[in-house]
Protein backbone atom coordinates (compact mmCIF):
# COMPACT_ATOMS: atom_id res chain seq x y z
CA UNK A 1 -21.52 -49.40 -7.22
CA UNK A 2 -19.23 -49.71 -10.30
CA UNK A 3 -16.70 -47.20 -11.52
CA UNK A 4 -17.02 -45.64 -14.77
CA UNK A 5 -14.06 -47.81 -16.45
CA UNK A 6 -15.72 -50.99 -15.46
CA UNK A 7 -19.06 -49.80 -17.20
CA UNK A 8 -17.06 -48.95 -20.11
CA UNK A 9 -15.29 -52.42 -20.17
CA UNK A 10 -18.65 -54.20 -19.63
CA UNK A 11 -20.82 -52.14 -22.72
CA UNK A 12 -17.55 -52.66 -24.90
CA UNK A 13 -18.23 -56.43 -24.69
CA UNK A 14 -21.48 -55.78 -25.51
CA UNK A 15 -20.83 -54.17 -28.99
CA UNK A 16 -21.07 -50.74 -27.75
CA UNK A 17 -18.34 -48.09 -28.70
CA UNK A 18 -17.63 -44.44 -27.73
CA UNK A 19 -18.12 -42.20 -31.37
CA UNK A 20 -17.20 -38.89 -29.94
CA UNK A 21 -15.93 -36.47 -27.44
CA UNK A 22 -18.58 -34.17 -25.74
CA UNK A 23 -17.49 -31.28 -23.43
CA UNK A 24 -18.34 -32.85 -20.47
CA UNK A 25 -19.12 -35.98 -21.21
CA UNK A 26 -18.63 -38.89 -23.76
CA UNK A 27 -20.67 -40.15 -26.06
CA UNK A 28 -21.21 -43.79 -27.08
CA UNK A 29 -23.37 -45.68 -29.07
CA UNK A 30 -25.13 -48.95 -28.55
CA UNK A 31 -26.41 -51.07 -31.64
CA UNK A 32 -28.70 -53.13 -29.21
CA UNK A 33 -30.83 -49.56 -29.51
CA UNK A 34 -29.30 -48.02 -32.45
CA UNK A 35 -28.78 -44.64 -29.72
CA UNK A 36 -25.99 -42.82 -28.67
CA UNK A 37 -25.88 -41.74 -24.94
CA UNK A 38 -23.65 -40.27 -22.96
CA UNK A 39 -21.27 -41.46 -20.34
CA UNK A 40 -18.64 -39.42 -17.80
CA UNK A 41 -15.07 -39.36 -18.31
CA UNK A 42 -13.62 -40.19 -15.05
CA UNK A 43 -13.22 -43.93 -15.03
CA UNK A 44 -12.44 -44.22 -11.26
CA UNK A 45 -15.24 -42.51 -10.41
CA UNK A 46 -17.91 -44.59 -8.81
CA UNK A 47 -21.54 -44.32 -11.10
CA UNK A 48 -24.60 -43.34 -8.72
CA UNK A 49 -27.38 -46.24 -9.00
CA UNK A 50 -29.98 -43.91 -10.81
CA UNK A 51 -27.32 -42.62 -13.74
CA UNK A 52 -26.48 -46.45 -14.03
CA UNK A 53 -30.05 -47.29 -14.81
CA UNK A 54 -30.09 -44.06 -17.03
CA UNK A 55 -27.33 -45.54 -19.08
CA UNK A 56 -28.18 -49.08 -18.98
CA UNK A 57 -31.58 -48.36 -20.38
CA UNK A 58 -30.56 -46.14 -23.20
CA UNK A 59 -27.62 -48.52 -24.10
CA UNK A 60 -29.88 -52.05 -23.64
CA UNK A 61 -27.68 -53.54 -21.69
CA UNK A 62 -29.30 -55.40 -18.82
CA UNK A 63 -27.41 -55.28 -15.11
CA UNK A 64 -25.66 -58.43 -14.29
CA UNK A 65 -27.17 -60.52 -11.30
């Protein structure tokens, strides 16, 4: 499973880009969906499969094989 950091590096390539602080989470926003979402703080945390394909989905950003 990937750590939150490494998420962040890999949606950052993808043109995505955190806009704001939430309380308890961050929020981003992906112009491959023109959405924000949100993502957790801790980047050494490791992100459970389900969340990832939360995220991935609302960002439209594919997994990598």
């Amino acid at each position: 499973m990937p750590r939150y950091g490494e998420l962040k590096r890999e949606f950052e390539k993808a043109g995505c880009r955190k806009v704001r602080e939430g309380t308890n989470h961050e929020w981003w926003y992906s112009p491959i969906t023109d959405d924000e979402f949100q993502m957790g703080r801790h980047n050494g945390e490791e992100v459970k499969k389900k969340t990832e394909a939360t995220i991935r989905k609302k960002a439209g950003v594919p997994k990598k094989r």
